[in-house]
Structures are given as structure tokens and as C-alpha cells.
Protein backbone atom coordinates (compact mmCIF):
# COMPACT_ATOMS: atom_id res chain seq x y z
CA UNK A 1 -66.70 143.63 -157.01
CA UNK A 2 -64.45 145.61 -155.01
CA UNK A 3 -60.93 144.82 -153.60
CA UNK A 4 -60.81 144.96 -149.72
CA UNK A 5 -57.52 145.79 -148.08
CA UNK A 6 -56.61 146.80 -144.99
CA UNK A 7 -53.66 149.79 -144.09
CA UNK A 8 -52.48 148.94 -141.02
CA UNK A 9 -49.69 151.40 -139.88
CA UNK A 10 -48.83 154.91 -141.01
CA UNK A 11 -49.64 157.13 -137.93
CA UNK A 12 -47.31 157.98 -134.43
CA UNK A 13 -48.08 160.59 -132.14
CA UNK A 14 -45.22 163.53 -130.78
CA UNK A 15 -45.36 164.82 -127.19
CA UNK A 16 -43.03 168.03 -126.97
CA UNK A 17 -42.11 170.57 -124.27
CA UNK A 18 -42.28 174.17 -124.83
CA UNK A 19 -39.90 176.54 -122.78
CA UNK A 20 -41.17 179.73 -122.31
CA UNK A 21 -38.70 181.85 -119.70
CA UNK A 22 -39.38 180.67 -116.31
CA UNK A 23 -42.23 178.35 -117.83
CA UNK A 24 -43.20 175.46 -119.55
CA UNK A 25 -45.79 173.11 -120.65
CA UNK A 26 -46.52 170.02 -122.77
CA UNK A 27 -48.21 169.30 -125.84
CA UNK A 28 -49.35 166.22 -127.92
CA UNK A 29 -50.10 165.66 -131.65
CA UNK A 30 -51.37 162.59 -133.50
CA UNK A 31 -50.21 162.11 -137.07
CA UNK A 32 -50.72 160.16 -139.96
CA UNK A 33 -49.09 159.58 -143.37
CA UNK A 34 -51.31 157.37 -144.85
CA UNK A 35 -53.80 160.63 -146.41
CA UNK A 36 -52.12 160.51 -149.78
CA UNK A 37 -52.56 156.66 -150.53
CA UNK A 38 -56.28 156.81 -149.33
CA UNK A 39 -57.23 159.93 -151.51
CA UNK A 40 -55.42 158.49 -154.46
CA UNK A 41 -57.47 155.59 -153.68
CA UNK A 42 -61.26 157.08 -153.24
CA UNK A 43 -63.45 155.94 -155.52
CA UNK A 44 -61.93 153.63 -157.45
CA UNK A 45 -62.59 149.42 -157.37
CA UNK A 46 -60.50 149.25 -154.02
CA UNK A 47 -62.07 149.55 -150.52
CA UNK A 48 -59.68 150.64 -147.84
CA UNK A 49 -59.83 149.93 -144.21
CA UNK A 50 -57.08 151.99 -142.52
CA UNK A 51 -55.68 150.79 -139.14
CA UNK A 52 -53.51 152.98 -137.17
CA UNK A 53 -50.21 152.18 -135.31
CA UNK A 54 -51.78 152.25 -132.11
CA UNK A 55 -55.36 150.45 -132.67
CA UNK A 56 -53.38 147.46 -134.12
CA UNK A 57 -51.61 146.10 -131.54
CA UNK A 58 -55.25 144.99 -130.23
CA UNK A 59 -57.07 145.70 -133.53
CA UNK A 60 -54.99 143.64 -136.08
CA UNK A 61 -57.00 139.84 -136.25
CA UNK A 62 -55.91 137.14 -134.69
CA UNK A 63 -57.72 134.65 -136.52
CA UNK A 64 -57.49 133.14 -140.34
CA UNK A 65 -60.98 134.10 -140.33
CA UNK A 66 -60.20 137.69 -139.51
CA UNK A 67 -57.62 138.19 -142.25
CA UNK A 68 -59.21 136.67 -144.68
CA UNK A 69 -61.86 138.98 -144.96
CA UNK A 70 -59.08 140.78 -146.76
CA UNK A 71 -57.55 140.69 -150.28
CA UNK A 72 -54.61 142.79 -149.80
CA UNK A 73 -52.81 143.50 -146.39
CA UNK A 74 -50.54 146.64 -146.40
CA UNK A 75 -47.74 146.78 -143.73
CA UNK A 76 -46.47 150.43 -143.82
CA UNK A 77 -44.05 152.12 -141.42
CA UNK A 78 -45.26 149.80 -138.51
CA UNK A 79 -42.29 147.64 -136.40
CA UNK A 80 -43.24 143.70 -135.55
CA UNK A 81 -43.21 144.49 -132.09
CA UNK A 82 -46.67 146.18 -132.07
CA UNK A 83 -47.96 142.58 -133.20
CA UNK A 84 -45.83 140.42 -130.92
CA UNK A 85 -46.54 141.92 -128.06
CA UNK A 86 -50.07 143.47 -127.44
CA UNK A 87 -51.60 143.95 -124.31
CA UNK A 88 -52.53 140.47 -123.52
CA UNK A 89 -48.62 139.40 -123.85
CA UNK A 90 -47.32 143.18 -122.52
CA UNK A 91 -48.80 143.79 -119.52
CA UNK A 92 -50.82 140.47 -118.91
CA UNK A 93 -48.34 137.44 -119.52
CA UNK A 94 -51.39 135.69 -121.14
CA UNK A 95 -50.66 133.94 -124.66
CA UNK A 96 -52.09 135.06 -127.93
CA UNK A 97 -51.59 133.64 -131.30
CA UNK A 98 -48.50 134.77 -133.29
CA UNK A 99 -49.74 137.16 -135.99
CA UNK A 100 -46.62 137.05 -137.99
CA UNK A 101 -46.65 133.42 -138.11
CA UNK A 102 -50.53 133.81 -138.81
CA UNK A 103 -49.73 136.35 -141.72
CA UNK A 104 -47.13 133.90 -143.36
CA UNK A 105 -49.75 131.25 -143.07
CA UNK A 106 -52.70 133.58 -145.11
CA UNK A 107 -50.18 134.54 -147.58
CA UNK A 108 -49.39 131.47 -148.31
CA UNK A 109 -53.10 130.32 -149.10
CA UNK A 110 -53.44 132.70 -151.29
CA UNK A 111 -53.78 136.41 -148.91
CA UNK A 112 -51.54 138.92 -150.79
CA UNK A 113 -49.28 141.13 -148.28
CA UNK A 114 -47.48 144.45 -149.56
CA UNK A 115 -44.67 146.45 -147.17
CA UNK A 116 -43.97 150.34 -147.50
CA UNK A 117 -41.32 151.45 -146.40
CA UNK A 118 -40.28 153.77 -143.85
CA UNK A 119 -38.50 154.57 -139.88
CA UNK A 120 -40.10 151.23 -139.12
CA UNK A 121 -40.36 149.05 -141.99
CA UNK A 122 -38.13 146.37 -143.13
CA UNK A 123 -35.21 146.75 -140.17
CA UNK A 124 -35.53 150.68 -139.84
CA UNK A 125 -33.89 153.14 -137.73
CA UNK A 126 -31.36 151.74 -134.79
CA UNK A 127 -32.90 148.35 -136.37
CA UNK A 128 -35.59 148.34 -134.18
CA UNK A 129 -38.45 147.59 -136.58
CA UNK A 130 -37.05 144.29 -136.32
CA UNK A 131 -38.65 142.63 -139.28
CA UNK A 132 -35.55 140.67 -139.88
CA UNK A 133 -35.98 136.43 -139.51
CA UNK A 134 -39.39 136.82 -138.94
CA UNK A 135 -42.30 134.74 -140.54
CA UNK A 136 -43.20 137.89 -142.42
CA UNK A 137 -39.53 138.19 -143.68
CA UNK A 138 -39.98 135.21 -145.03
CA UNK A 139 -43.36 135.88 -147.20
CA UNK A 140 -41.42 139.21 -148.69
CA UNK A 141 -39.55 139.34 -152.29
CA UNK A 142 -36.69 140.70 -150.40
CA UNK A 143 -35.08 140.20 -147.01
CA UNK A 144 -33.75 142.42 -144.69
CA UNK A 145 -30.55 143.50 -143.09
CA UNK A 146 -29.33 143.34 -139.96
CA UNK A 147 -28.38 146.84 -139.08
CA UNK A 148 -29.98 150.63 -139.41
CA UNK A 149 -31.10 150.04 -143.36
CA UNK A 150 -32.18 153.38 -143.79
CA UNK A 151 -30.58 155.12 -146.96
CA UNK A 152 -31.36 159.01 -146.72
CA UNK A 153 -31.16 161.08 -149.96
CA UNK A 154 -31.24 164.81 -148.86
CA UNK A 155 -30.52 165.54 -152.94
CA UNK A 156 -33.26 163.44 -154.09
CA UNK A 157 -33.42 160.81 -156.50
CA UNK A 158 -35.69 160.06 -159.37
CA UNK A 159 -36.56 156.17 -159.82
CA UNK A 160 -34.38 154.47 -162.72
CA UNK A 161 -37.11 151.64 -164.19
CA UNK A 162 -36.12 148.05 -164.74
CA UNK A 163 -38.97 146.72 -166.22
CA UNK A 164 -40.73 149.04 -168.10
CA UNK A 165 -42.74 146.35 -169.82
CA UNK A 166 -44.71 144.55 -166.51
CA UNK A 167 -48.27 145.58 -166.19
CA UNK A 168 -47.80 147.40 -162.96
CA UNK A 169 -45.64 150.10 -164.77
CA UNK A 170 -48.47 150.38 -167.62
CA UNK A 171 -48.93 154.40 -168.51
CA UNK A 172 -45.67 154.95 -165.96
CA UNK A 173 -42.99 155.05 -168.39
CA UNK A 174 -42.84 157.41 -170.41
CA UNK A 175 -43.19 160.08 -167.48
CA UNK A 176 -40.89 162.09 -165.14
CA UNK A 177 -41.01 160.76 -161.90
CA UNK A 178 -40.19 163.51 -159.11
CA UNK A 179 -37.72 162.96 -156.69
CA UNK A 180 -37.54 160.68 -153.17
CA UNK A 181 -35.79 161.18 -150.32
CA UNK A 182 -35.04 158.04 -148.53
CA UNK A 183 -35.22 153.88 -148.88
CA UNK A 184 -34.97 151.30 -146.77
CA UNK A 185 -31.76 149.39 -147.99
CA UNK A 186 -32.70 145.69 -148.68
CA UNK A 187 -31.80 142.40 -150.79
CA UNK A 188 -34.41 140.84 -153.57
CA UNK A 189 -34.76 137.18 -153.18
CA UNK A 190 -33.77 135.13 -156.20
CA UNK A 191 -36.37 134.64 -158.08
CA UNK A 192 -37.93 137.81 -157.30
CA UNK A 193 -38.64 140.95 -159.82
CA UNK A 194 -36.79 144.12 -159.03
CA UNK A 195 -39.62 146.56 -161.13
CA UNK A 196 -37.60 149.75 -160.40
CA UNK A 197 -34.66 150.84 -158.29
CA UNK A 198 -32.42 153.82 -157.36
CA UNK A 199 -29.65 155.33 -160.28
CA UNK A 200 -26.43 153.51 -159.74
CA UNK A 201 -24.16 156.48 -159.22
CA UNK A 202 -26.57 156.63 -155.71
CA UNK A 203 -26.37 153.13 -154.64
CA UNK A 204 -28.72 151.31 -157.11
CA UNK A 205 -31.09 150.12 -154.13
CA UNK A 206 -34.32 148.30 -155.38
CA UNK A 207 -37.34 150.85 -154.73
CA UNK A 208 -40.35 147.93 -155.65
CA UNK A 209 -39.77 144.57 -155.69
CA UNK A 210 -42.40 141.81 -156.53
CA UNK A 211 -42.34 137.72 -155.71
CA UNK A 212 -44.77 135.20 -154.58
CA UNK A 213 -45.00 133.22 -151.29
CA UNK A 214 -47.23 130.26 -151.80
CA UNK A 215 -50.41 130.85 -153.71
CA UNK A 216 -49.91 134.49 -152.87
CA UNK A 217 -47.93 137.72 -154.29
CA UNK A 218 -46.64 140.10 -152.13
CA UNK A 219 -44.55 143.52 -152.97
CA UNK A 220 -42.27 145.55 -151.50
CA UNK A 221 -41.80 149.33 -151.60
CA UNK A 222 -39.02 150.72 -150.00
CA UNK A 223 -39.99 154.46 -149.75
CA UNK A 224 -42.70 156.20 -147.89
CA UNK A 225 -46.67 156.13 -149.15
CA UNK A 226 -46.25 160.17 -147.84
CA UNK A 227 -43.72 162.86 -147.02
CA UNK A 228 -41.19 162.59 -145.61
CA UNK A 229 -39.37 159.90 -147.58
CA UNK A 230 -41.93 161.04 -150.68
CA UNK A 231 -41.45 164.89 -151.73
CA UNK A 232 -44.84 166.70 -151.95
CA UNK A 233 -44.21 166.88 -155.74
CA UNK A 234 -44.15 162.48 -155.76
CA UNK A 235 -47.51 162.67 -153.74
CA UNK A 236 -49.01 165.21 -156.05
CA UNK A 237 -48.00 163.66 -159.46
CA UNK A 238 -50.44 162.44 -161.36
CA UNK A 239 -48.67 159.08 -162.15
CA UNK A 240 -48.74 158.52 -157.84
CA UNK A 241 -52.31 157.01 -157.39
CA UNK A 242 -51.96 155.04 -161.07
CA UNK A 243 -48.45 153.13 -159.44
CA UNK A 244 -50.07 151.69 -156.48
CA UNK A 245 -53.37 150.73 -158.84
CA UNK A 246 -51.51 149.13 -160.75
CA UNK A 247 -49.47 147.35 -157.96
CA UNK A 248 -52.70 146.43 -156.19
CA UNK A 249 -54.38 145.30 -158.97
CA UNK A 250 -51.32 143.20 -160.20
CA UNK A 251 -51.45 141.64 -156.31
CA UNK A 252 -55.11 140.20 -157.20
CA UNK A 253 -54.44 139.26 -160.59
CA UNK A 254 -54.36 135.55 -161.60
């Protein structure tokens, strides 16, 4: 039987202005960073359903019932604001449930919740990913500052492994693993596993971090699933899709 999670996250979309002389006119591009995790995914026991930035502030459930069609709910590079305040609350005044207080509540019945990291992840950039004190927050293995936690790494680092023996680093550690570019700076609860982390000499920031919130596990990852934070060399090593198998799998695992 297969392992349904949901991606919710990953994409944005640019607008830019090009000059030309005397002229000018506008263009728009949609992205998405989530390509790597769902090819490294195909085909194997776990069935994806990717949600982009902007379909979830309408898409993401609002019910129990919706979320728990779900094993696994990924949160990656996507601020709390996009949940708080959806159209309904936005531009209607109407009140909705409280999907953060909704996703605490499934976690803790047994629902099993995983962050990326990224520009709008934990606090990210200015802060305004605002994932601080919220009920979500307080499912994670580690909490967040209050500030700009960003930590860019324009030299790259390569991941220093704490705990070589867990399951989700099985086949993992006797490789090489290429270089990242960024983390989100955070703190691991007590209690919680620190798996792997930055060197020392370059801050020693914990890179995945794994805890429990009721009857369910959650994990966080404090690089990118993609480029930019992940060099093209991370995304194409081979040990990529067997980290977040294992991670997912360990997730489920009782």
C-alpha cells in the first residue's frame, strides 16, 4: 500500500520589466522547485500530491477529514500567511477554520508533518514567513527565531553527520555529499534528534532534525528540496532521492 503525501508549497511566480531604449514591456513566469523531490520520488511506494503556493491558500483542507486523507504533509518554502488568510478572511471578512491550529491538531493524532526549508520557511527572509509561535511551531523538532534566519553559504558546505547509525541515514554514510548553499538558522527542541548539521568552523547549524508531537513524527530540513539553496550536483547525486526515502519512510514507521 502506498504512502500518500501531499507537497504543498515550492512554486512563486516573477513579473519583470524589460527596457528597451524608448520602450518597454512586461513579462511573467511561474516557477517551481519542487521537480527534483517528485522525480526522485516516481515510482516508488510514495504517492505525491503537489500543491502550489498559490492553489493553497484556497486548496489546502480545512477539515480533519481533508488532511487525513494524508500520511505525510510537506510544508516547503511556503509562509503561514497563505493559510491564515485566504480569500474568505482577505478580501471577505468571513471566518474560516485555523489551519495551523487544525495541522497541530492532525499531527498530534497521529498525521506526520515535515518542513523544508527555504525564503519562506521557518522565519525566512525579513522574517516574514512568520512561522514563529504558531501552532505549527509548536508540532516541529525545532523552533524558530525571531529575526531574518537565513544563513547563506556562497562557498558551500558539505553536511557533517551526527548520527550515522539512525535508519534514515541507512546507505548515506559512507558517501560524499555535495555541497549546499544556504539554511534556515533554527534551535532543536530538547528531546529532539539533530541527524546531521553544518561543519562547526561554518556555524554548526542543524540541517535535519527529527521529534515527535503527539502520536505523530515530524522532521525538519533546513535547506531547499531544489536549487537554489541545493547545488545542481546535491539534486543530481544519487544518495538525494534515497535521503528523503528514508526520511519519509522513517515518518510512517511504528
Amino acid at each position: 500500500m502506498s504512502t500518500k503525501i501531499l507537497l504543498v508549497g515550492e512554486s512563486w511566480t516573477t513579473s519583470e520589466t524589460h527596457y528597451k531604449g524608448f520602450d518597454q514591456f512586461g513579462s511573467v513566469r511561474f516557477h517551481t522547485g519542487a521537480t527534483p523531490l517528485l522525480e526522485a520520488l516516481k515510482g516508488s511506494a510514495f504517492e505525491v500530491d503537489y500543491m502550489t503556493a498559490h492553489d493553497a491558500a484556497e486548496g489546502f483542507p480545512f477539515t480533519m477529514e481533508g488532511l487525513q486523507a494524508y500520511d505525510i504533509i510537506i510544508l516547503s518554502d511556503i509562509g503561514s500567511n497563505t493559510f491564515l488568510l485566504p480569500p474568505a478572511v482577505w478580501q471577505r471578512s468571513q471566518c474560516v477554520p485555523n489551519r495551523l491550529r487544525l495541522l497541530k491538531d492532525w499531527v498530534a493524532q497521529g498525521g506526520n508533518l515535515i518542513m523544508m526549508g527555504g525564503y519562506f520557511s521557518f522565519q525566512g527572509i525579513d522574517g516574514r514567513a512568520r512561522w514563529r509561535k504558531t501552532p505549527v511551531e509548536d508540532t516541529l523538532p525545532v523552533t524558530c527565531f525571531p529575526w531574518d534566519d537565513r544563513v547563506e553559504i556562497p562557498e558551500g558546505a558539505v553536511a557533517e553527520i551526527a548520527a550515522p547509525d539512525h535508519p534514515v541515514m541507512a546507505g548515506l554514510t559512507g558517501m560524499d555529499w555535495p555541497p549546499i548553499l544556504g539554511v534556515n538558522e533554527v534551535e532543536p527542541r530538547e528531546g529532539a534528534e539533530v541527524i546531521a548539521r553544518l561543519p562547526a568552523d561554518q556555524g554548526g547549524h542543524p540541517l535535519l532534525v527529527l521529534g515527535q508531537h503527539g502520536r505523530g513524527r515530524t522532521a525538519a530540513w533546513t535547506s531547499d528540496i531544489g536549487p537554489h539553496w541545493l547545488s545542481p550536483d546535491f539534486c543530481a547525486w544519487e544518495g538525494y532521492g534515497r535521503l528523503w526515502k528514508n526520511v519519509l519512510g522513517w515518518l510512517v514507521a511504528r
